[in-house]
Structures are given as structure tokens and as C-alpha cells.
N, C-alpha and C. Protein backbone atom coordinates (compact mmCIF):
# COMPACT_ATOMS: atom_id res chain seq x y z
N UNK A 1 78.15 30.73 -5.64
CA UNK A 1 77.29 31.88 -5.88
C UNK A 1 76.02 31.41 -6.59
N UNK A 2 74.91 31.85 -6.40
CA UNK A 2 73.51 31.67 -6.96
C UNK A 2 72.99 32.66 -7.75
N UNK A 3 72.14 32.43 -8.64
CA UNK A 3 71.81 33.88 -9.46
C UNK A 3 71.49 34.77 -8.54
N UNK A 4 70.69 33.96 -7.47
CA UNK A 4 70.20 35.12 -6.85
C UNK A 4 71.10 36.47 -6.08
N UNK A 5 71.87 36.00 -5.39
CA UNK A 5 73.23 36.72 -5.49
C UNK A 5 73.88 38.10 -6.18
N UNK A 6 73.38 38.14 -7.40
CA UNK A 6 74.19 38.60 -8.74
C UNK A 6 73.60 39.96 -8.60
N UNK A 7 73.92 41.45 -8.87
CA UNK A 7 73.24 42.19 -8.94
C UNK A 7 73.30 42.41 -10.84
N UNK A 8 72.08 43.67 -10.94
CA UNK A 8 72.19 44.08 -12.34
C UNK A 8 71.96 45.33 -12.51
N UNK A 9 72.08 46.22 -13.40
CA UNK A 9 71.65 47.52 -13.73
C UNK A 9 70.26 47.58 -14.42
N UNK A 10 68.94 48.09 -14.51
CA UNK A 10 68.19 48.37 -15.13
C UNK A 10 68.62 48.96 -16.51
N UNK A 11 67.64 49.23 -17.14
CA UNK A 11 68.08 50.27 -18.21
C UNK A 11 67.88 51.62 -17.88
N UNK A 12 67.16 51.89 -16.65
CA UNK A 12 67.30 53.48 -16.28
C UNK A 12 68.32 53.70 -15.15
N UNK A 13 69.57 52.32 -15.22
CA UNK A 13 70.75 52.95 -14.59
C UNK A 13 70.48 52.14 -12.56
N UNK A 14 69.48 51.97 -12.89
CA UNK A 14 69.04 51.52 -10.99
C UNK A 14 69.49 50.08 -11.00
N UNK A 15 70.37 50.01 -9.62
CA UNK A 15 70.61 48.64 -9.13
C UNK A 15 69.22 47.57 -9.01
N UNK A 16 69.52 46.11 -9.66
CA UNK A 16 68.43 45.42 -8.98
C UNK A 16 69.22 43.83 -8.71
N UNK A 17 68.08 43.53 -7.86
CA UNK A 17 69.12 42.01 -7.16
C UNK A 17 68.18 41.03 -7.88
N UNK A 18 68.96 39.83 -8.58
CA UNK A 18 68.20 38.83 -9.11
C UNK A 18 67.31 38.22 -8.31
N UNK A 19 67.85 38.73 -7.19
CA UNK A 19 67.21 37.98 -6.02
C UNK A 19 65.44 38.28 -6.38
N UNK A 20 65.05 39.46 -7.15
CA UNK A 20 63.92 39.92 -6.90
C UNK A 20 62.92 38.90 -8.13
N UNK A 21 63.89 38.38 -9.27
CA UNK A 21 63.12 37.07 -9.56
C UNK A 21 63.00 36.10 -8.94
N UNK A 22 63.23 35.31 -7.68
CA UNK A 22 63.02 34.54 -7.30
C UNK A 22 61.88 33.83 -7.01
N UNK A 23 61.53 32.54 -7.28
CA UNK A 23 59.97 31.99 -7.10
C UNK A 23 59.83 32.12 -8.65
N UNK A 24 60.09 32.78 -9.61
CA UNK A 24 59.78 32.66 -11.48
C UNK A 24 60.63 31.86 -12.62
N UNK A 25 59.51 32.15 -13.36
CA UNK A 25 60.67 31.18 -14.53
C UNK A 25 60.80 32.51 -15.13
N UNK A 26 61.83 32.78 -15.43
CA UNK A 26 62.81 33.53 -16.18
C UNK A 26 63.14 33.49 -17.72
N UNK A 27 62.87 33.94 -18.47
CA UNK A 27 63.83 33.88 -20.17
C UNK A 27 64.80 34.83 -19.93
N UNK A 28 65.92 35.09 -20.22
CA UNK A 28 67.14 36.13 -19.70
C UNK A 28 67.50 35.57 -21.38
N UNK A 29 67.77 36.52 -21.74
CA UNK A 29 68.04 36.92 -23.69
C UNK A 29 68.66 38.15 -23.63
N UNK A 30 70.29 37.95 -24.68
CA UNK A 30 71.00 39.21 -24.52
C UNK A 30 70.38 39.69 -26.08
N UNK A 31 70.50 40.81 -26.12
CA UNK A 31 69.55 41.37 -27.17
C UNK A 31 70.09 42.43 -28.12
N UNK A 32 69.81 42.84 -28.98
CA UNK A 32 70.52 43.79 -29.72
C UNK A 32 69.04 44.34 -31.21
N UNK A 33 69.15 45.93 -31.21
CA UNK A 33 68.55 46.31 -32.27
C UNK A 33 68.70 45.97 -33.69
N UNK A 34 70.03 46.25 -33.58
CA UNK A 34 70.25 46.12 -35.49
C UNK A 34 70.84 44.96 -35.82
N UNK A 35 70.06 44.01 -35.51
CA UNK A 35 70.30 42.63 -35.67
C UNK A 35 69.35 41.80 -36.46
N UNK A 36 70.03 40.96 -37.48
CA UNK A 36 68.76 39.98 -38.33
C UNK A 36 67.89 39.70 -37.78
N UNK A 37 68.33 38.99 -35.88
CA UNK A 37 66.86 38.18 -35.24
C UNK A 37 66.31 39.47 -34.37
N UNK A 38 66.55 40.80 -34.58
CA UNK A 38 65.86 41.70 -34.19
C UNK A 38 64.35 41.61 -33.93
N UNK A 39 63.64 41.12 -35.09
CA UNK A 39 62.20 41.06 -34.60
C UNK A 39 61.90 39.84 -33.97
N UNK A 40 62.67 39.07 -33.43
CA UNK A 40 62.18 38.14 -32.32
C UNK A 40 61.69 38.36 -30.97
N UNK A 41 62.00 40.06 -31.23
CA UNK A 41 61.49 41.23 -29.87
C UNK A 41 59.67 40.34 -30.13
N UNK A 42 59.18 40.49 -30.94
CA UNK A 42 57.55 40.60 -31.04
C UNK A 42 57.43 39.09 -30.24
N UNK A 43 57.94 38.11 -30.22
CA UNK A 43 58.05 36.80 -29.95
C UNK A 43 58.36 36.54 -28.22
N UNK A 44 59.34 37.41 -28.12
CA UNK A 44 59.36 37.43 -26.85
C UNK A 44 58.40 38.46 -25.98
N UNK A 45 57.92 39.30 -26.76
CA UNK A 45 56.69 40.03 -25.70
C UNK A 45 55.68 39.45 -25.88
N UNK A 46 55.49 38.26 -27.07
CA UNK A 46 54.39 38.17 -26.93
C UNK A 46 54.37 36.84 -25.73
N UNK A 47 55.17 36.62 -25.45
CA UNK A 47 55.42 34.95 -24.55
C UNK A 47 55.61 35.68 -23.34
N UNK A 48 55.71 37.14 -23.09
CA UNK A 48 55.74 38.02 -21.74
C UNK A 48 54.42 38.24 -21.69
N UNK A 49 53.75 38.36 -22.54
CA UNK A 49 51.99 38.60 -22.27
C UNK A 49 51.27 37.50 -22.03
N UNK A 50 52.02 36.41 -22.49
CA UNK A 50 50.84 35.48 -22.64
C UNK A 50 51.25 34.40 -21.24
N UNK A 51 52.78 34.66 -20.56
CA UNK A 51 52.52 33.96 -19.19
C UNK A 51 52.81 34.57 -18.23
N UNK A 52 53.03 36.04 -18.11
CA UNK A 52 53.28 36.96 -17.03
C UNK A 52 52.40 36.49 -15.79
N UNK A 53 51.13 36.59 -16.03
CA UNK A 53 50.33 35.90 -14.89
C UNK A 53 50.30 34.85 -14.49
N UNK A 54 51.08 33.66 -15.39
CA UNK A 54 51.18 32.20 -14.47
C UNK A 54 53.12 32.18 -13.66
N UNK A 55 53.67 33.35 -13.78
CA UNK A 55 54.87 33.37 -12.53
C UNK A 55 56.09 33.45 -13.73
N UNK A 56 55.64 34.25 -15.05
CA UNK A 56 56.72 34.22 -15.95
C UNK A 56 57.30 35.48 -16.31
N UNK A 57 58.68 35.73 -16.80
CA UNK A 57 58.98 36.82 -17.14
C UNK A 57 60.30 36.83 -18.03
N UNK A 58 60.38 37.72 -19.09
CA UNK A 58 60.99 37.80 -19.92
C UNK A 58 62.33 39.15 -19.45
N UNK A 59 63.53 38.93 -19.62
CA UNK A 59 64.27 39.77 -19.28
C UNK A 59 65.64 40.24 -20.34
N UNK A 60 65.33 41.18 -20.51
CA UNK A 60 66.33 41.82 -22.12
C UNK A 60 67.82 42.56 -21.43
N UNK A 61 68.30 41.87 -22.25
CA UNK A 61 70.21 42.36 -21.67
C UNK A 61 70.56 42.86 -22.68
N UNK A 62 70.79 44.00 -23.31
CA UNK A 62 71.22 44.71 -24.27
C UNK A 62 72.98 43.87 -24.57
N UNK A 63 73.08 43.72 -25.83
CA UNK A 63 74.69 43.42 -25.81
C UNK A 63 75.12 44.10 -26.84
N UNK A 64 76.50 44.50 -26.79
CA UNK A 64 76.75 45.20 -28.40
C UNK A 64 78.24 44.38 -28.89
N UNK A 65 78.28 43.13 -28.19
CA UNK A 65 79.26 42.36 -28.34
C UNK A 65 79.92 41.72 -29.74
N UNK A 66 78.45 41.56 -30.47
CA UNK A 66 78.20 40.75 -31.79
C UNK A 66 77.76 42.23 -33.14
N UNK A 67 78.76 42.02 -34.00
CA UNK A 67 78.87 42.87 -35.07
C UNK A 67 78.21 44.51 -34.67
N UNK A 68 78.95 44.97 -33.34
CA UNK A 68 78.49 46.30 -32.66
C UNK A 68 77.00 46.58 -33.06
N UNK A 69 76.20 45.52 -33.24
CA UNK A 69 74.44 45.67 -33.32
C UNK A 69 74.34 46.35 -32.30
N UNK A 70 74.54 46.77 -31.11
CA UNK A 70 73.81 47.11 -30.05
C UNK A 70 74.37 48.65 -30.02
N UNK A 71 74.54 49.89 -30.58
CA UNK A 71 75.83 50.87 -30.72
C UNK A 71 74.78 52.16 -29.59
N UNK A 72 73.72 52.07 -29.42
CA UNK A 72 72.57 52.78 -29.00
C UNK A 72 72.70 53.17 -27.34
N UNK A 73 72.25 54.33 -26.81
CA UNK A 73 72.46 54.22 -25.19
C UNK A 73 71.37 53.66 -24.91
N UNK A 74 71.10 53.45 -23.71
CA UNK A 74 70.38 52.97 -22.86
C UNK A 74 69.02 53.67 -23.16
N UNK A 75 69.05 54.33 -23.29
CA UNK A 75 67.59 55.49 -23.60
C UNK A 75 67.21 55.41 -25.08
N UNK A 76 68.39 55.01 -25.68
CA UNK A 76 67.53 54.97 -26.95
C UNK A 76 67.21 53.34 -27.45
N UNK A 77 67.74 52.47 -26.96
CA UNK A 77 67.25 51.46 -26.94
C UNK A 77 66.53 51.04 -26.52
N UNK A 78 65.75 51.75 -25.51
CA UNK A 78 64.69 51.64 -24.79
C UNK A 78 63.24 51.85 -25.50
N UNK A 79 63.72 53.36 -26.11
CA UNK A 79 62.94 53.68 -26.62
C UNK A 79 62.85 53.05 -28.12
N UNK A 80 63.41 52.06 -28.97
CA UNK A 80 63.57 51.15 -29.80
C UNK A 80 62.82 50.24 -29.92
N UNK A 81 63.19 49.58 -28.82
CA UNK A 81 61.97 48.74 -28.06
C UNK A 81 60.57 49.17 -27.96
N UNK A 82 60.39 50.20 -27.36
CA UNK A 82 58.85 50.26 -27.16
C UNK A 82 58.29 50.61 -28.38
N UNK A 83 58.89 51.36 -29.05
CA UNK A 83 58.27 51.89 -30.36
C UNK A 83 58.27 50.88 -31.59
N UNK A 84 59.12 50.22 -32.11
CA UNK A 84 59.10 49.13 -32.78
C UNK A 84 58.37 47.80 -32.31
N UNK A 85 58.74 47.45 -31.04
CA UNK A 85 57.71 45.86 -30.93
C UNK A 85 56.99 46.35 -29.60
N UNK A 86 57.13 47.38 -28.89
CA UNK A 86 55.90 47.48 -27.39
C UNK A 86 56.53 46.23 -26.39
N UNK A 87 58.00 46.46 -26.79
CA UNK A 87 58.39 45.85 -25.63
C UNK A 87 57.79 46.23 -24.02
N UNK A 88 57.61 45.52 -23.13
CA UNK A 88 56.91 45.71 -21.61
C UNK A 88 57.87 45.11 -20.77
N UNK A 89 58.47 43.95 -20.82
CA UNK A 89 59.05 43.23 -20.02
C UNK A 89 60.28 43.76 -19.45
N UNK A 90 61.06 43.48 -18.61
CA UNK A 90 61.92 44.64 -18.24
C UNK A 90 63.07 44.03 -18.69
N UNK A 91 64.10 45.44 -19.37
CA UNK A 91 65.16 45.59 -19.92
C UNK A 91 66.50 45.98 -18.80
N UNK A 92 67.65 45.76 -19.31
CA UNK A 92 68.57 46.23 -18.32
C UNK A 92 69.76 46.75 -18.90
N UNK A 93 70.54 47.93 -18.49
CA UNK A 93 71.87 47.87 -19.04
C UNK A 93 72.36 46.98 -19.99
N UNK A 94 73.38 47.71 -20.80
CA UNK A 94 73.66 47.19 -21.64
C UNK A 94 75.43 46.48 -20.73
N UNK A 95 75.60 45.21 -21.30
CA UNK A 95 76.65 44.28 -20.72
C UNK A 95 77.32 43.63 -21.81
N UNK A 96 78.13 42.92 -21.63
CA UNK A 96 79.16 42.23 -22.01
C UNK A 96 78.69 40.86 -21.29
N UNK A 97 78.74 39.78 -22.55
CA UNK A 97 78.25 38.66 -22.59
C UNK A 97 79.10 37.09 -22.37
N UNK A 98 80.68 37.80 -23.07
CA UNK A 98 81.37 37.25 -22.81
C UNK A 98 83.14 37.81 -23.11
N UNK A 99 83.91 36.84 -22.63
CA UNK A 99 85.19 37.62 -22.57
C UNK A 99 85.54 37.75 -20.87
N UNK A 100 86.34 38.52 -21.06
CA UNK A 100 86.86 39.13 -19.62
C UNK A 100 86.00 39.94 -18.84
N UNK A 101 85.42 40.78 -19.33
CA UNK A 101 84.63 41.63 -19.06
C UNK A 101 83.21 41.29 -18.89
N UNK A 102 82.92 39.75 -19.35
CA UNK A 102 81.31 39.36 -19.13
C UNK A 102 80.62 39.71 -17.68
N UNK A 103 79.33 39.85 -17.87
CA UNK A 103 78.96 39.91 -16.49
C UNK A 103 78.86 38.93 -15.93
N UNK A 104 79.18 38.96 -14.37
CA UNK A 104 78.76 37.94 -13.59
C UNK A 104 77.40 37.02 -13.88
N UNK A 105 76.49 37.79 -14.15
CA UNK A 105 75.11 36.87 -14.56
C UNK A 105 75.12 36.20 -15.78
N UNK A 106 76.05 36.47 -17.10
CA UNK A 106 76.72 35.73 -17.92
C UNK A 106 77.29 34.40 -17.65
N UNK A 107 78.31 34.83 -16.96
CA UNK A 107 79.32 33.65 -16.24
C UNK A 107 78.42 32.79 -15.38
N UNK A 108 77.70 33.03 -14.95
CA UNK A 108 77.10 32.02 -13.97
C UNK A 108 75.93 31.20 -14.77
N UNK A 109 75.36 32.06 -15.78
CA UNK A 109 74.87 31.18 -16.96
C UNK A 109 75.51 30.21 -17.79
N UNK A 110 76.56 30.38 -18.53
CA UNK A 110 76.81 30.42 -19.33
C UNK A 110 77.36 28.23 -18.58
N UNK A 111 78.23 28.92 -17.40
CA UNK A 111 78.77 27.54 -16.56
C UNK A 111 77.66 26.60 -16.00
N UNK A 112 76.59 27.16 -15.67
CA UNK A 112 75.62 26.10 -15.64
C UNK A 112 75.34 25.42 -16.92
N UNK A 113 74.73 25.92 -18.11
CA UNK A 113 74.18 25.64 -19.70
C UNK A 113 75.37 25.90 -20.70
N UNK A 114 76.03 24.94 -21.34
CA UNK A 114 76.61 25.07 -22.65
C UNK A 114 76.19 25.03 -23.84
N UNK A 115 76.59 25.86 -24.87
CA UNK A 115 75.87 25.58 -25.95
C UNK A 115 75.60 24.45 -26.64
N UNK A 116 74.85 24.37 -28.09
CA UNK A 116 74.73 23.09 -28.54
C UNK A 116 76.27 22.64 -28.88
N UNK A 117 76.98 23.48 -29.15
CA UNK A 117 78.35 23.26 -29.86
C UNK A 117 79.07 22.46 -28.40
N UNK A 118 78.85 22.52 -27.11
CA UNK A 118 79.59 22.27 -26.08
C UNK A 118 80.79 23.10 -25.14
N UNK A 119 80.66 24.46 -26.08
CA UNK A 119 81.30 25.60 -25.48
C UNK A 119 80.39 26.62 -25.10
N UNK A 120 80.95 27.41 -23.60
CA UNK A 120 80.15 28.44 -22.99
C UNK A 120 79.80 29.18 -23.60
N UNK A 121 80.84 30.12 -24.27
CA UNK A 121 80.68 31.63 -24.98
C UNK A 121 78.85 31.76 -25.51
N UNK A 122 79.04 32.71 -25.45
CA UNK A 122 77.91 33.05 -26.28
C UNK A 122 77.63 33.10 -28.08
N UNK A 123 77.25 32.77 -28.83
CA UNK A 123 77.45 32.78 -30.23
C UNK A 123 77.15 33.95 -30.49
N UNK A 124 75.94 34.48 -30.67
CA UNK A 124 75.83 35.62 -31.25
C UNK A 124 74.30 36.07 -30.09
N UNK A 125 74.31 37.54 -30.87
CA UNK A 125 72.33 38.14 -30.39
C UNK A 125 71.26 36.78 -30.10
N UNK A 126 70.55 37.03 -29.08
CA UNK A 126 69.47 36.41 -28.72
C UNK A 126 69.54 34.82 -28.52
N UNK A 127 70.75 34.60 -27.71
CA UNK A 127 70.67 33.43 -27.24
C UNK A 127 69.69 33.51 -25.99
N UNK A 128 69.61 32.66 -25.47
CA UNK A 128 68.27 32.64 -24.33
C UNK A 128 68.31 31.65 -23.40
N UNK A 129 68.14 31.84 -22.35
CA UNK A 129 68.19 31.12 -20.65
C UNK A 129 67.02 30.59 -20.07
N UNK A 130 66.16 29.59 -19.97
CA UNK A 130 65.40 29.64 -19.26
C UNK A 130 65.34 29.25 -17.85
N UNK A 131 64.82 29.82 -17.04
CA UNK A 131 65.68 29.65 -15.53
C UNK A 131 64.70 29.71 -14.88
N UNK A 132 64.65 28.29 -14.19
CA UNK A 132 63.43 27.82 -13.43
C UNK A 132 63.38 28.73 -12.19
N UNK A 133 62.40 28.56 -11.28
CA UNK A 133 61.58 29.13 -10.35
C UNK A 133 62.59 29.24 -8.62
N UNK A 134 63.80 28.17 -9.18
CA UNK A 134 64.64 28.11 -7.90
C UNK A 134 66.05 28.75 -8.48
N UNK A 135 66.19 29.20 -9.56
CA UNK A 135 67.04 29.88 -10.05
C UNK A 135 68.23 29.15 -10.87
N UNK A 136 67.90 27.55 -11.27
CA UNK A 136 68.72 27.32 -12.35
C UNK A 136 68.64 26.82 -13.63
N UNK A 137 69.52 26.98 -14.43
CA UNK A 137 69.24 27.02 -15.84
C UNK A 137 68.34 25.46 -16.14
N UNK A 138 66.94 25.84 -16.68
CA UNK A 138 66.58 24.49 -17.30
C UNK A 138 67.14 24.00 -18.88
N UNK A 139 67.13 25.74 -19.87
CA UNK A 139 67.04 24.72 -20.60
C UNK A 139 68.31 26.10 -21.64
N UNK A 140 69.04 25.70 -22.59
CA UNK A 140 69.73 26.84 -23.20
C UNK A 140 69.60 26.92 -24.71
N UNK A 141 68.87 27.72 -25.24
CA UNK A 141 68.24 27.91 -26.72
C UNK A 141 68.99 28.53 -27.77
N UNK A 142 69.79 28.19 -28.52
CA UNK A 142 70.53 28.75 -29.52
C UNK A 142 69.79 30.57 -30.12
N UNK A 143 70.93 31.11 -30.48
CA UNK A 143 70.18 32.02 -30.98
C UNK A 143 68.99 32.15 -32.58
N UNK A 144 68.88 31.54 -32.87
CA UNK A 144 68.08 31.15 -34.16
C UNK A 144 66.79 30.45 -33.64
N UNK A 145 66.76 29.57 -32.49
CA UNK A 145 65.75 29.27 -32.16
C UNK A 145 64.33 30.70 -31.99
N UNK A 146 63.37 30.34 -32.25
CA UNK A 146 62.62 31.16 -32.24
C UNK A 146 61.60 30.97 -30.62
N UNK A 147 61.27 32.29 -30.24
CA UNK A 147 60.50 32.47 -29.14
C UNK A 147 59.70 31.68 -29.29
N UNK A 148 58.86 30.93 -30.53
CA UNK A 148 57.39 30.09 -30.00
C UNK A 148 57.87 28.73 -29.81
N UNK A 149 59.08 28.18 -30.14
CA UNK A 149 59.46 27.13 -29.23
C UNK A 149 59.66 27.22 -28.35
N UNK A 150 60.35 28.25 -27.38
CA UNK A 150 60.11 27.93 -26.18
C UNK A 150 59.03 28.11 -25.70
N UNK A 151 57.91 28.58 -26.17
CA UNK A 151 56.61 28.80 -25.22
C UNK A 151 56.24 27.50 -25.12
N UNK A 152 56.23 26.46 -26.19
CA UNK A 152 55.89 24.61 -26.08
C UNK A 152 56.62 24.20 -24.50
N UNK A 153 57.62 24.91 -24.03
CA UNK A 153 58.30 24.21 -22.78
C UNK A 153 57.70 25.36 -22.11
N UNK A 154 57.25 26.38 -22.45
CA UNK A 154 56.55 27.01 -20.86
C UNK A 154 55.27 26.31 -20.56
N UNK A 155 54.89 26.01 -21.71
CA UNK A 155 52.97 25.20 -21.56
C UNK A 155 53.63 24.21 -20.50
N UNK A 156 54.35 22.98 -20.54
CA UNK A 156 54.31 22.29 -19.78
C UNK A 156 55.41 23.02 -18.34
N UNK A 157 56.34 23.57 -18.21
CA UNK A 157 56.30 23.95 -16.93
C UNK A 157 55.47 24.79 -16.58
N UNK A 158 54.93 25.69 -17.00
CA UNK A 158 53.84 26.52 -15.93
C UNK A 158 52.63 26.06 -15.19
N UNK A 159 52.39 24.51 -16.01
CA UNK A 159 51.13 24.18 -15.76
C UNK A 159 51.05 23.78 -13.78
């Protein structure tokens, strides 16, 4: 199976096929409001503004996996987002990251990129994927890492 393959829910509930990133580099970050690295929202929109036009895009997976940070529906996390950091980049249903219940686009991450520790799972909020232009994982960023390191690895792939 290929990401492209995988379907997902938006956050207004609508089917979409990964397929429709294809040809981009991708950040895929499971995300959560009431979380310490909460304002890493500003970090990642701002790395959605600043390479949207060279074939980039930032993509938010709501999780409420890690200390029930995520407890919010779909609508109000939405609206969380825009009002606190002006999130733009597109958000999706809220999922399950890991476990039994992970999503398929989890699992297929998670088995390509292991963490630094050498296990799949996810650790906590705002771990992050970057997923090249043919759809596989380049590079896998702990959650503590901050958004302006990875923009140092978008300068040199986008160029």
C-alpha cells in the first residue's frame, strides 16, 4: 500500500484521497490544543506560508491520544486553530495515532520512519512526517523538535 492509497476525513467530515498530495512535500503532524507544544501551531503556519508556493504543505491530524489534550469536536478545534494561531493549512478529523485503532495513514508512517528511540508508536502531540514529493517518509522529527528546524531541510529540498 502507498500513502497515496490511504483515504482521510477532513475536518468538515469530507472524504479525501492522499492521493490528492501527490507531486508535494508534505509535513503530516498529529496535533492537539491543550498541549505544552500547542503554540508550535504559529511555527507550522508559518513554514505553510512561507513554502506553499514552492510545492509545500502542512497537514494537521487532530489526536486526543496523549493526556486527552485533544477533548474538542471537530468544529471547535477548528475554530481553535484559526482564532488562536490563523491556522490556513488544511486540518483533518480527529484520529488515533496509535494502538489498534491507529489510522491507516499512521501505520503506514509510522513503518516506514521510527522514532529516535527505535520504536514506531508515537510519543506524544506534534510529532511530524516529512514526506517527499513521491510519497515517502524523508525524514521523522520528534515531538519537541521545533517547526524552524525543519524549515533548514525544506530550504534545501525545495530548492
Amino acid at each position: 500500500m502507498s500513502l497515496y492509497d490511504i483515504e482521510v476525513k477532513t475536518i468538515a467530515g469530507k472524504p479525501q484521497s492522499m492521493s490528492d498530495w501527490k507531486g508535494k512535500t508534505v509535513l503530516i503532524v498529529n496535533v492537539a490544543s491543550q498541549c505544552g507544544l500547542t503554540p508550535q501551531y504559529a511555527g507550522l503556519q508559518a513554514l505553510h506560508e512561507k513554502y506553499r508556493d514552492k510545492g509545500f504543505a502542512v497537514l494537521g491530524f487532530p489526536c486526543n491520544q496523549f493526556g486527552r489534550q485533544e477533548p474538542g469536536s471537530e468544529a471547535e478545534i477548528q475554530g481553535f486553530c484559526t482564532l488562536n494561531y490563523g491556522v490556513s493549512f488544511p486540518m483533518y478529523a480527529k484520529i488515533d495515532v496509535n494502538g489498534q485503532n491507529a489510522h491507516a495513514l499512521y501505520k503506514h508512517l509510522t513503518a516506514q520512519q521510527r522514532g529516535a528511540d527505535g520504536a514506531e508508536d508515537i510519543k506524544w502531540n506534534f510529532a511530524k512526517f516529512l514526506v517527499g514529493p513521491d510519497g515517502e517518509v524523508i525524514k521523522r522529527y520528534e515531538p519537541a523538535e521545533a517547526p524552524e528546524v525543519i524549515g533548514k531541510d525544506l530550504e534545501a529540498l525545495l530548492k
